[in-house]
Every structure is written in structure tokens, then in C-alpha cells.
Protein backbone atom coordinates (compact mmCIF):
# COMPACT_ATOMS: atom_id res chain seq x y z
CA UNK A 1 -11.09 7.33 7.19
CA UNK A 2 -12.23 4.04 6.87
CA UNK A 3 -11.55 3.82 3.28
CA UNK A 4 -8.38 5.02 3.82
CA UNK A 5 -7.17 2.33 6.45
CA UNK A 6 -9.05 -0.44 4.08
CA UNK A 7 -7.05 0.32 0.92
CA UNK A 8 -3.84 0.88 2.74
CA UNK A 9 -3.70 -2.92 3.89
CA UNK A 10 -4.48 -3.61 0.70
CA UNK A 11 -2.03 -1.67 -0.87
CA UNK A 12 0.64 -3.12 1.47
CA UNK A 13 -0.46 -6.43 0.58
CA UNK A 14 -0.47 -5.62 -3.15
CA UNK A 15 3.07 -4.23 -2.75
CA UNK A 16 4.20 -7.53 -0.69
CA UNK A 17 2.91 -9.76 -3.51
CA UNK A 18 3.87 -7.89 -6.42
CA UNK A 19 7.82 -6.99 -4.39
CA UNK A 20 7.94 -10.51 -3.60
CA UNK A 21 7.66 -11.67 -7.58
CA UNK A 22 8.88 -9.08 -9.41
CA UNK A 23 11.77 -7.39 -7.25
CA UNK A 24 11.72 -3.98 -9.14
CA UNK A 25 11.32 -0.31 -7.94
CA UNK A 26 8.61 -0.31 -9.54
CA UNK A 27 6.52 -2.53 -6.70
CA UNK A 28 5.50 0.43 -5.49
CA UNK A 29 3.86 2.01 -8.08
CA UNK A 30 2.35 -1.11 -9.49
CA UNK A 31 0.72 -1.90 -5.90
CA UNK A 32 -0.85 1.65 -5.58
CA UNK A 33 -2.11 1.34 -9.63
CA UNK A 34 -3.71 -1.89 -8.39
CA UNK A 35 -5.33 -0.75 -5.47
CA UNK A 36 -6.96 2.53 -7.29
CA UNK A 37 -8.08 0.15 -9.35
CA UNK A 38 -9.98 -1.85 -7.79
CA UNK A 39 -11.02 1.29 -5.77
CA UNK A 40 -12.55 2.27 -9.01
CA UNK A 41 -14.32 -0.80 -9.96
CA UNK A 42 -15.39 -0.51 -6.49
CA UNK A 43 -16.92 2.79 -7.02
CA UNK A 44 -18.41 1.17 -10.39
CA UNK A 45 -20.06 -1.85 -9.14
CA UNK A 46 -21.51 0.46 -6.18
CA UNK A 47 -23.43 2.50 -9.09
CA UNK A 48 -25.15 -0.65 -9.83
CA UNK A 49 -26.39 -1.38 -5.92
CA UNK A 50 -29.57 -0.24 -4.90
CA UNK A 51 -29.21 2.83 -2.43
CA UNK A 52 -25.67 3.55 -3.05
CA UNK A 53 -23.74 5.73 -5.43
CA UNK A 54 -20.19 6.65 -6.85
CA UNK A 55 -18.39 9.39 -4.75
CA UNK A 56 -14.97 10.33 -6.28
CA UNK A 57 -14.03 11.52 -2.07
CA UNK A 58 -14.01 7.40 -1.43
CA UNK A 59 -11.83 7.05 -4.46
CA UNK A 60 -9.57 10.00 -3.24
CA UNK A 61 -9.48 8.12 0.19
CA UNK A 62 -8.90 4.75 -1.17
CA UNK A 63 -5.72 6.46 -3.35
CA UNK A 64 -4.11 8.30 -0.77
CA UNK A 65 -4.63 5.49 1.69
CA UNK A 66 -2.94 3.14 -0.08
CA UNK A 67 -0.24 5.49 -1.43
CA UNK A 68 0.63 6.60 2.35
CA UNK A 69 0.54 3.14 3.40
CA UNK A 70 2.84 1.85 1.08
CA UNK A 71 5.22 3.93 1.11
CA UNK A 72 5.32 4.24 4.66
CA UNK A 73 5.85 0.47 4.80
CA UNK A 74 8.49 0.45 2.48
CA UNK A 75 10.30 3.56 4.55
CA UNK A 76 9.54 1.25 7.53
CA UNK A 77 10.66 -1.90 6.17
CA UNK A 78 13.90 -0.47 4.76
CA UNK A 79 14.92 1.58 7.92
CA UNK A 80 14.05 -1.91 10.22
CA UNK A 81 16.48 -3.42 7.74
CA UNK A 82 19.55 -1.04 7.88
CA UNK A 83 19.29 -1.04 11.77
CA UNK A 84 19.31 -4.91 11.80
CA UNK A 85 22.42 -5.27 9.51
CA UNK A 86 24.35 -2.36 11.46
CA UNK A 87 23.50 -3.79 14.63
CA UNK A 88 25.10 -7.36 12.89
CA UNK A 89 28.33 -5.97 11.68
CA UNK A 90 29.05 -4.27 15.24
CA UNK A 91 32.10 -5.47 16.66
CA UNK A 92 31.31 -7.04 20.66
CA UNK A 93 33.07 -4.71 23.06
CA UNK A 94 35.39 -5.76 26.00
């Protein structure tokens, strides 16, 4: 669980830097390839640390947490936008 709520800021950070300088639809996918990979050179250096060892289930929670967290921000994001324009363009009642 923890993995999971670690990489999903991170993913959501990824996709904020990479959306911010690159503008394409493919943000998202970039962000979540750059946050499994450092979940897997994660999982790397942690074979090299005494007392510790690779486990593909924190790599599997490190993925999905940053997948679900991205694109829920993004759904978020978008959704907060459309609500703030409509609520712009409506006319003021008498």
C-alpha cells in the first residue's frame, strides 16, 4: 500500500513535469514509463543492500500506483477544468 501511495505522487509529479514541457497526450504514458522505472532500479539497487531483496509485488505496486494516480489526476484535473470554464461562460440571472 505504501508503495503504491509513494509512486503515485511520483507519478503525478512526473506527469506535471513532463505535461508542463512537452504538452502531448503522451504525458501520461511517459510519466508512468518513468516511474516503473525507477521502481525497477529501485528493486535493483535493493538486491545490492544487505538484508533486502527484489520482490516483483513492490514493482506491481509501484506500477499500478502510479498508473491509478495519474490518470486519476488527469480525470480530476480535466473535470475541475470544464466545471470552471462552464461556470465562466454562465450568463448572471435577474
Amino acid at each position: 500500500l505504501l508503495h503504491g501511495l509513494e509512486y503515485g505522487v511520483l507519478g503525478i509529479l512526473l506527469y506535471r513535469a513532463i505535461h508542463q514541457t512537452t504538452r502531448t497526450l503522451g504525458s501520461i504514458s511517459l510519466a508512468i514509463i518513468c516511474a516503473v522505472g525507477f521502481g525497477i532500479s529501485d528493486e535493483i539497487h535493493q538486491w545490492f543492500v544487505p538484508n533486502r531483496q527484489i520482490d516483483i509485488w513492490d514493482l506491481l505496486a509501484d506500477t499500478m500506483g502510479a498508473s491509478i494516480f495519474i490518470v486519476s489526476w488527469v480525470f480530476l484535473t480535466k473535470k475541475i477544468s470544464l466545471y470552471q470554464r462552464m461556470k465562466s461562460e454562465e450568463p448572471l440571472q435577474d
